[in-house]
PDB file of N, CA and C in Angstrom:
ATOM      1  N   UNK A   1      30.703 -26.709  29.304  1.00  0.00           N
ATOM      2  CA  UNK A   1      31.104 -25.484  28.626  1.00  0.00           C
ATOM      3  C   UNK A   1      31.796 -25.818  27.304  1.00  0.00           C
ATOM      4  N   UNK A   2      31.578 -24.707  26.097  1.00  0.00           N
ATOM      5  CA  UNK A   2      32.280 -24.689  25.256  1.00  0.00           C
ATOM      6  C   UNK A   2      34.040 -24.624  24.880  1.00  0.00           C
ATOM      7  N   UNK A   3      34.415 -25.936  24.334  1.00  0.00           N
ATOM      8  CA  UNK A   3      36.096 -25.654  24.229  1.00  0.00           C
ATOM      9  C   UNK A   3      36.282 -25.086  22.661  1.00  0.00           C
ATOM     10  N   UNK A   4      37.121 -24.437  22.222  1.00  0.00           N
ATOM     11  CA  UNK A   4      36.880 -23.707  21.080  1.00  0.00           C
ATOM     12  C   UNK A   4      38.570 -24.315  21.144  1.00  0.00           C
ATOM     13  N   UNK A   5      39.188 -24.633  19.533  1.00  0.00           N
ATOM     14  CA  UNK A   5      40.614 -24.894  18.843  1.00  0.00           C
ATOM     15  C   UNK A   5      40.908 -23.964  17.608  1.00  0.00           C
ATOM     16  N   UNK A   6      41.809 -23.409  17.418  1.00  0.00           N
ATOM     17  CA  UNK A   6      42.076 -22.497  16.232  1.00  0.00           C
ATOM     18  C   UNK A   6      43.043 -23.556  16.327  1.00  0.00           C
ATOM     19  N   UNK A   7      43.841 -24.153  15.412  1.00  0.00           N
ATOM     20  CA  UNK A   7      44.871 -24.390  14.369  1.00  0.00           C
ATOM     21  C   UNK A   7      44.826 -24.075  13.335  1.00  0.00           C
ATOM     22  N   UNK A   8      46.396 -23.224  13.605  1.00  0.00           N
ATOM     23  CA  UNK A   8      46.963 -22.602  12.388  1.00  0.00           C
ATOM     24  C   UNK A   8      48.495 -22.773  11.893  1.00  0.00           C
ATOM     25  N   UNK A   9      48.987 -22.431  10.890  1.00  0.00           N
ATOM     26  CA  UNK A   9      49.981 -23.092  10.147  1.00  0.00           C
ATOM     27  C   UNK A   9      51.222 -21.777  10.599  1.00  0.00           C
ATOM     28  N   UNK A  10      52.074 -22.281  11.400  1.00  0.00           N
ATOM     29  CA  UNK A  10      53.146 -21.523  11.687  1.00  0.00           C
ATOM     30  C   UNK A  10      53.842 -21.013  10.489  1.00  0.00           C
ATOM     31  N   UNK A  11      54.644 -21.364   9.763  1.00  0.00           N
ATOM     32  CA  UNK A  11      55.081 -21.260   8.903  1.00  0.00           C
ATOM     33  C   UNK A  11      54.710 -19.982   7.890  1.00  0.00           C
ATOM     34  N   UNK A  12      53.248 -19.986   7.546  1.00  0.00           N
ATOM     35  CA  UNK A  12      52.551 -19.354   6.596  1.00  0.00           C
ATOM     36  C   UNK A  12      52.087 -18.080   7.444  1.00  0.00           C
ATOM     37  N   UNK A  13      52.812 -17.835   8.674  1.00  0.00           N
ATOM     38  CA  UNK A  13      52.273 -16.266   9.331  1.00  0.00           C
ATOM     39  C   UNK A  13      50.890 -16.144   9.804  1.00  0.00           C
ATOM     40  N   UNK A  14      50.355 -17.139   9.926  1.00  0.00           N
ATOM     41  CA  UNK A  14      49.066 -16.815  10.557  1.00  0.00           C
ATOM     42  C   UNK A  14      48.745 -16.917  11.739  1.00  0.00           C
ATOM     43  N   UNK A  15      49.729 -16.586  12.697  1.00  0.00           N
ATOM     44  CA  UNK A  15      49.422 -16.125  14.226  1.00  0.00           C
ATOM     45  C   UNK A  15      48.561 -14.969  14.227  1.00  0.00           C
ATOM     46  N   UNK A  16      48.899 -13.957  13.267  1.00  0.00           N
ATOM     47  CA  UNK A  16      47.610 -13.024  13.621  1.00  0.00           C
ATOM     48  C   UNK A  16      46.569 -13.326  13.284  1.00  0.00           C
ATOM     49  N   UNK A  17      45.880 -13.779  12.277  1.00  0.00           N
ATOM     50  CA  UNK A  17      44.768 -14.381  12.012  1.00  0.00           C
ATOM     51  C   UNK A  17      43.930 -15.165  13.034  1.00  0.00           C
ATOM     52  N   UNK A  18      45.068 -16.154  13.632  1.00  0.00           N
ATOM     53  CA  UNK A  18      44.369 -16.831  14.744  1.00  0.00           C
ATOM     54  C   UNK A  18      44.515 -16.114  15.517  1.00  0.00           C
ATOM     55  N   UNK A  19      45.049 -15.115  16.257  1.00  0.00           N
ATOM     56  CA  UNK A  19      45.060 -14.293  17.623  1.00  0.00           C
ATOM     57  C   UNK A  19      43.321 -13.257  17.484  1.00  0.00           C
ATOM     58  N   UNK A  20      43.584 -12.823  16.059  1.00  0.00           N
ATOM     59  CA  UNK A  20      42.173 -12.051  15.768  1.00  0.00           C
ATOM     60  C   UNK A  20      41.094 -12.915  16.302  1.00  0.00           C
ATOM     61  N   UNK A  21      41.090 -14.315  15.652  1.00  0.00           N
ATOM     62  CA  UNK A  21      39.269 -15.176  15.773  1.00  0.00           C
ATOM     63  C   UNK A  21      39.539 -15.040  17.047  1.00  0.00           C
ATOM     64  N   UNK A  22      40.623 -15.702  17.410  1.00  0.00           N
ATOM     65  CA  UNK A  22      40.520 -15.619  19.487  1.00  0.00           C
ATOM     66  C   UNK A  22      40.044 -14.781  20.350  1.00  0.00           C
ATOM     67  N   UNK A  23      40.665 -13.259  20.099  1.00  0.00           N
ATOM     68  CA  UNK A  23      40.425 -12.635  20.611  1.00  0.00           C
ATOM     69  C   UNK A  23      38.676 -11.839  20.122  1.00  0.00           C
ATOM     70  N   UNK A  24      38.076 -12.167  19.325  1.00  0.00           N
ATOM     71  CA  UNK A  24      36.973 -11.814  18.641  1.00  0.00           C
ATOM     72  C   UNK A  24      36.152 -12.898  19.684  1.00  0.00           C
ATOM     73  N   UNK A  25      36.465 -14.226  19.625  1.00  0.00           N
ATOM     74  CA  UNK A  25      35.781 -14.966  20.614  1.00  0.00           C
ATOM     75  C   UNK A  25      35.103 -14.868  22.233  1.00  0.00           C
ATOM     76  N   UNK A  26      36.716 -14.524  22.720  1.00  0.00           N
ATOM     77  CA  UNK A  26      36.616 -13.881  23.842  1.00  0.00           C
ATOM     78  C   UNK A  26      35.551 -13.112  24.181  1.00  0.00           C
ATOM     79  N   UNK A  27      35.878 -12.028  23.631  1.00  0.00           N
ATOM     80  CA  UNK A  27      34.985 -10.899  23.406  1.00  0.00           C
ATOM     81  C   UNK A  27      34.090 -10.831  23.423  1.00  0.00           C
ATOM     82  N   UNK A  28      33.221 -12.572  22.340  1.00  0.00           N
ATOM     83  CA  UNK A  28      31.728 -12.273  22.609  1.00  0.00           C
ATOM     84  C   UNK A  28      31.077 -13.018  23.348  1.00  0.00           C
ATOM     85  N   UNK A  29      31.623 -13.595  23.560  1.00  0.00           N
ATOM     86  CA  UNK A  29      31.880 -14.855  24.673  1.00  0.00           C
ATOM     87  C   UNK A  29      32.099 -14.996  25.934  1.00  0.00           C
ATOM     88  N   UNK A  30      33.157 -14.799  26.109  1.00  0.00           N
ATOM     89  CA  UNK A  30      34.022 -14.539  27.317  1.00  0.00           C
ATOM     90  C   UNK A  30      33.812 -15.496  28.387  1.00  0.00           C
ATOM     91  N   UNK A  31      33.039 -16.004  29.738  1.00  0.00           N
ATOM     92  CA  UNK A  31      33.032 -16.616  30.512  1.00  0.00           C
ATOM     93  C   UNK A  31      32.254 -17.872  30.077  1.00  0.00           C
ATOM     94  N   UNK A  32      31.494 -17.396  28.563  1.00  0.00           N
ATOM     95  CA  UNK A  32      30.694 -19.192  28.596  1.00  0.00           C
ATOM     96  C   UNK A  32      31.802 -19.855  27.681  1.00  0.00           C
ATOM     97  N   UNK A  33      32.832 -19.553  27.309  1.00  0.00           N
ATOM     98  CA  UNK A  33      33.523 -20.658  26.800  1.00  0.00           C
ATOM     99  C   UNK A  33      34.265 -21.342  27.768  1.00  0.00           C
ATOM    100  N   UNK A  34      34.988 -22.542  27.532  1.00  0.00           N
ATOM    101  CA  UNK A  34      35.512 -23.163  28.539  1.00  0.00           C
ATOM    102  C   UNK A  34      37.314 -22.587  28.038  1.00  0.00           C
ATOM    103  N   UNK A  35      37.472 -22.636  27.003  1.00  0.00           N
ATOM    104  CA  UNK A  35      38.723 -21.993  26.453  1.00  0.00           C
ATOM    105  C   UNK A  35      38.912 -22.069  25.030  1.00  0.00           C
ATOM    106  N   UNK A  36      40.071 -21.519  24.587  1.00  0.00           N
ATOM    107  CA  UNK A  36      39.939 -20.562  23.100  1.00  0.00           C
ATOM    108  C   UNK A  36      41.411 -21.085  23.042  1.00  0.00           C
ATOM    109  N   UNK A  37      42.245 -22.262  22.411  1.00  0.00           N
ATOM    110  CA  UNK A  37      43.323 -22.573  22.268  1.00  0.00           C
ATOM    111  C   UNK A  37      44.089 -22.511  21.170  1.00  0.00           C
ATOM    112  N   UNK A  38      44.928 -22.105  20.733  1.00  0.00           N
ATOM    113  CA  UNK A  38      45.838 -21.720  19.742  1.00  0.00           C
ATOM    114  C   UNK A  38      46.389 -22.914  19.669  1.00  0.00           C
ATOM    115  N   UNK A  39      46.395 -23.481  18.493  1.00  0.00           N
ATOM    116  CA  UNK A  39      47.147 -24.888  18.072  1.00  0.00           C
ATOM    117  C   UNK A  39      47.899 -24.737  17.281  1.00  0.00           C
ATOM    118  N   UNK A  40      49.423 -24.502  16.908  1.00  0.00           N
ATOM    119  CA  UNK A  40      49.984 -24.786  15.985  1.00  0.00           C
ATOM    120  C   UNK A  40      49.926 -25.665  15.035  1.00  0.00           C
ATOM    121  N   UNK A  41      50.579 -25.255  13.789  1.00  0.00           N
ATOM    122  CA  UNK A  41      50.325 -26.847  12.106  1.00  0.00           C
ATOM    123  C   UNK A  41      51.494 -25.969  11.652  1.00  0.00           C
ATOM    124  N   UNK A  42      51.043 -26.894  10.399  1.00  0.00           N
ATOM    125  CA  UNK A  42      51.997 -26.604   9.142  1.00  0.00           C
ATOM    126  C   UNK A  42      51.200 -26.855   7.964  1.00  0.00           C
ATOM    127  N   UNK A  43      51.655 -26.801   6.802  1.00  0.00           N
ATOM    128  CA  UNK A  43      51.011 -27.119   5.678  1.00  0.00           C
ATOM    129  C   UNK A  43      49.788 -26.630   5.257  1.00  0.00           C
ATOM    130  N   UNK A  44      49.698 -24.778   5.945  1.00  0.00           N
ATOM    131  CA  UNK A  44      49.020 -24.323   5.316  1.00  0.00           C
ATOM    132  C   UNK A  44      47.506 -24.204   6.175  1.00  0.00           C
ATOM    133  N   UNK A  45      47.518 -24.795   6.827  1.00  0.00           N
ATOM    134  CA  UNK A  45      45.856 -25.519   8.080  1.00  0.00           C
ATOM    135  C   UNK A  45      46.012 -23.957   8.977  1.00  0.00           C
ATOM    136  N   UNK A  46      44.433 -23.775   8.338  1.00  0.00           N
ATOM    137  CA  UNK A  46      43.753 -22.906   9.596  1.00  0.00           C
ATOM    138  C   UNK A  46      42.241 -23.793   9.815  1.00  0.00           C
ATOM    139  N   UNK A  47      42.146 -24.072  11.050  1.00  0.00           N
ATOM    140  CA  UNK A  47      41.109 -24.542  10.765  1.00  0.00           C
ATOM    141  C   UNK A  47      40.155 -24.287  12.595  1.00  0.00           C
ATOM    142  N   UNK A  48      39.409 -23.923  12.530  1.00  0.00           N
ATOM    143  CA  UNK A  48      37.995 -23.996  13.902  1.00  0.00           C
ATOM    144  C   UNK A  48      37.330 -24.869  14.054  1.00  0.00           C
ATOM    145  N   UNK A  49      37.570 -25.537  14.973  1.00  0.00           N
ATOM    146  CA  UNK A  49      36.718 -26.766  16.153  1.00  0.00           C
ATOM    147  C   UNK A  49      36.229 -26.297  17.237  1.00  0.00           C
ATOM    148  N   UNK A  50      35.063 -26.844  17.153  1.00  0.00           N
ATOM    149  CA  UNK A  50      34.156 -26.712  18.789  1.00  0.00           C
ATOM    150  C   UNK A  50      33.994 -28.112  19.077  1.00  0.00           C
ATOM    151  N   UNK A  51      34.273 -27.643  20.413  1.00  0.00           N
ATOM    152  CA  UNK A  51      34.319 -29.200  20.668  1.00  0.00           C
ATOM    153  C   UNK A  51      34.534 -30.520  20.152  1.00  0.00           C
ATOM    154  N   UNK A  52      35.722 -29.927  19.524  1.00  0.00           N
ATOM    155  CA  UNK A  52      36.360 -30.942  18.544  1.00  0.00           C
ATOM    156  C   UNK A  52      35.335 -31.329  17.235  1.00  0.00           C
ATOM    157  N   UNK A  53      34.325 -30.738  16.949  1.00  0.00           N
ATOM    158  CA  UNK A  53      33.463 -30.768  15.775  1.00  0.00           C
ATOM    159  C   UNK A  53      34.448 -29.335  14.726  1.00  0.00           C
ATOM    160  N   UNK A  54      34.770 -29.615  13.380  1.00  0.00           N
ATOM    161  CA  UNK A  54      35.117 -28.720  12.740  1.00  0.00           C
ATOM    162  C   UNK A  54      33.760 -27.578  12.523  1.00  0.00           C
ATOM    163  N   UNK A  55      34.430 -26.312  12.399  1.00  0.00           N
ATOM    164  CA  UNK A  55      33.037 -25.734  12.230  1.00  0.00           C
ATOM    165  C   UNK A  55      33.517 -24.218  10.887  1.00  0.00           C
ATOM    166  N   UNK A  56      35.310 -24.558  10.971  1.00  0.00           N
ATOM    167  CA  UNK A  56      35.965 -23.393   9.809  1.00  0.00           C
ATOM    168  C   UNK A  56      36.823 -24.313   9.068  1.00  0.00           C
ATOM    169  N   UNK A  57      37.056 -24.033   8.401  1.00  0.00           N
ATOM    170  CA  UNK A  57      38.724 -24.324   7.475  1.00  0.00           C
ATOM    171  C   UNK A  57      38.780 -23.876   6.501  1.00  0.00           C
ATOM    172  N   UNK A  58      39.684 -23.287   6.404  1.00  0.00           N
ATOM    173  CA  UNK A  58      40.217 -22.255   4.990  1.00  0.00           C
ATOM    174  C   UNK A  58      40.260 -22.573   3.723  1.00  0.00           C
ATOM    175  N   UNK A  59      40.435 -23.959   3.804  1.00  0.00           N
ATOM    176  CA  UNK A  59      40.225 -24.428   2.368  1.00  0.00           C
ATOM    177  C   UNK A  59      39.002 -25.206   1.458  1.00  0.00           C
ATOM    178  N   UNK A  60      37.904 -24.468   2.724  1.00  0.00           N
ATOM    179  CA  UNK A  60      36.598 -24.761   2.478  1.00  0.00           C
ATOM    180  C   UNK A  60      35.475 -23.779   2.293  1.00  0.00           C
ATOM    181  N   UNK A  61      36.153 -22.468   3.243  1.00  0.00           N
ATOM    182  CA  UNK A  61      35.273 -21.573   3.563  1.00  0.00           C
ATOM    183  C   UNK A  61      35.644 -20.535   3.401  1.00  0.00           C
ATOM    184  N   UNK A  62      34.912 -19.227   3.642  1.00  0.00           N
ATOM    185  CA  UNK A  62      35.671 -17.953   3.127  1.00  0.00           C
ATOM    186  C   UNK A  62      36.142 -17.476   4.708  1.00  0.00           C
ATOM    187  N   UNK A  63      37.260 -16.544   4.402  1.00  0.00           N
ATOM    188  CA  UNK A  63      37.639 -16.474   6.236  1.00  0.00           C
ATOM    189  C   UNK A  63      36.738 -15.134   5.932  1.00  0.00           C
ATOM    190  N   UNK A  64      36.037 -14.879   7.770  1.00  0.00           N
ATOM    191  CA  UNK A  64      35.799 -13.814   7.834  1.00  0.00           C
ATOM    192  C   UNK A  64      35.610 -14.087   9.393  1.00  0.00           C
ATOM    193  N   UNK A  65      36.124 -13.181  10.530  1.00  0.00           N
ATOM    194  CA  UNK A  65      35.896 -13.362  11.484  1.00  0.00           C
ATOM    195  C   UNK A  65      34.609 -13.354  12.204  1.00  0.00           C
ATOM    196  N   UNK A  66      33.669 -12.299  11.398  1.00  0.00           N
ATOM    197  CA  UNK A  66      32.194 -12.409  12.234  1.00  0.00           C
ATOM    198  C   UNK A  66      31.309 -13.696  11.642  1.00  0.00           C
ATOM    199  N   UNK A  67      31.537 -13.888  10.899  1.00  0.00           N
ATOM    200  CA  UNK A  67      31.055 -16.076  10.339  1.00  0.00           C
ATOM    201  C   UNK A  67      31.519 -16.837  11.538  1.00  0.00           C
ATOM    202  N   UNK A  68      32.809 -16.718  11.879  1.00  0.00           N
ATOM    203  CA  UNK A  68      33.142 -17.559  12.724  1.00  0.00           C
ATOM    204  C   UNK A  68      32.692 -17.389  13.890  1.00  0.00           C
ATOM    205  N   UNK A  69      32.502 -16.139  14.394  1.00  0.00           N
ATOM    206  CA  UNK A  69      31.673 -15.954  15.827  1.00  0.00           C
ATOM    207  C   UNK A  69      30.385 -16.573  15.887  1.00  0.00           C
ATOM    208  N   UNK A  70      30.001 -16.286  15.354  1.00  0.00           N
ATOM    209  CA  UNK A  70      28.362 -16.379  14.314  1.00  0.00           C
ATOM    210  C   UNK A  70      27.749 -17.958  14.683  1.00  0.00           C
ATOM    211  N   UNK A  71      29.335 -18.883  14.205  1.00  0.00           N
ATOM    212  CA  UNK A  71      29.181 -20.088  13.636  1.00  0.00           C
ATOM    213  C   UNK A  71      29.002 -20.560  15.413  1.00  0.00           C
ATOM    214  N   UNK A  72      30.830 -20.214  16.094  1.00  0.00           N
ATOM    215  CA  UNK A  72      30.621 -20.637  17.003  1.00  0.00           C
ATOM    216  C   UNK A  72      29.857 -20.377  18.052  1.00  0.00           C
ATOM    217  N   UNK A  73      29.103 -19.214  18.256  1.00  0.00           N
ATOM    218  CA  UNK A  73      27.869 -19.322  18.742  1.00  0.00           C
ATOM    219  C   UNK A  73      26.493 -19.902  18.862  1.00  0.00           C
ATOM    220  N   UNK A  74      26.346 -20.890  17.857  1.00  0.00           N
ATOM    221  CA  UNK A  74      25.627 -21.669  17.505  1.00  0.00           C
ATOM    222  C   UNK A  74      25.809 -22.944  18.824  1.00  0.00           C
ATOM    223  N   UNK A  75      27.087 -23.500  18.850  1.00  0.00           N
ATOM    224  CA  UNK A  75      27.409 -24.128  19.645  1.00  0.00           C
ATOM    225  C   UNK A  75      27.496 -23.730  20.830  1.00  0.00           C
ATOM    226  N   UNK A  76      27.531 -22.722  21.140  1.00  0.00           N
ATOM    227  CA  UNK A  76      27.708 -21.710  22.372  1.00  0.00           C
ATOM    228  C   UNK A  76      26.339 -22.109  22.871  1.00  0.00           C
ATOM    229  N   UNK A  77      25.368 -21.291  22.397  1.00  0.00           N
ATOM    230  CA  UNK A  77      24.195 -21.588  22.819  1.00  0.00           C
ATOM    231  C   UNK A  77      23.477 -22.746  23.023  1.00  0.00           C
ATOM    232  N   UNK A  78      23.770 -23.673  22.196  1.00  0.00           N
ATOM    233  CA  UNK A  78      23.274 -24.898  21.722  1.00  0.00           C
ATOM    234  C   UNK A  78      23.951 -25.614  23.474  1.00  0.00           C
ATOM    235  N   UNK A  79      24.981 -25.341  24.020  1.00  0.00           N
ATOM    236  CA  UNK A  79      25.447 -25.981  24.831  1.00  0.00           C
ATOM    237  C   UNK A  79      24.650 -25.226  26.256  1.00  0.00           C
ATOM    238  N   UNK A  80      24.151 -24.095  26.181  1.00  0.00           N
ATOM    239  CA  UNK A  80      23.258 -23.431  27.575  1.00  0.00           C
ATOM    240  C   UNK A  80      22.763 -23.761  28.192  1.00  0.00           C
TER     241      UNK A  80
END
């Protein structure tokens, strides 16, 4: 099963941001992931791993939550 990582940068307020992709995950997801973990940082880091493969980061990509579903569904399936 799919493990999914949000790290995000305490500091800079982005618990909601990461609570959103999470809970957006869930959602489309729900029993085929293996889990959806909230990682704390600093220095600004939001960033999405599947299975420890990066697949977001903010200072690469544009945020938008349905990209990221999108993205990690790729892996979702890819793992079926």
């Amino acid at each position: 099963m799919t493990r999914v990582e949000i790290e995000f940068c305490v500091p800079c307020g982005m618990l909601d941001r990461a609570q959103d992709v999470q809970h957006a995950l869930l959602s489309e997801y729900g029993e085929r992931l293996e889990s959806v973990a909230l990682v704390t940082g600093d220095s600004g880091v939001f960033e999405v791993r599947v299975d420890g493969d990066q697949v977001f980061d903010k200072d690469e990509d544009e945020y938008d939550v349905d990209a990221i579903v999108d993205t990690v569904g790729e892996h979702v399936s890819a793992a079926a």
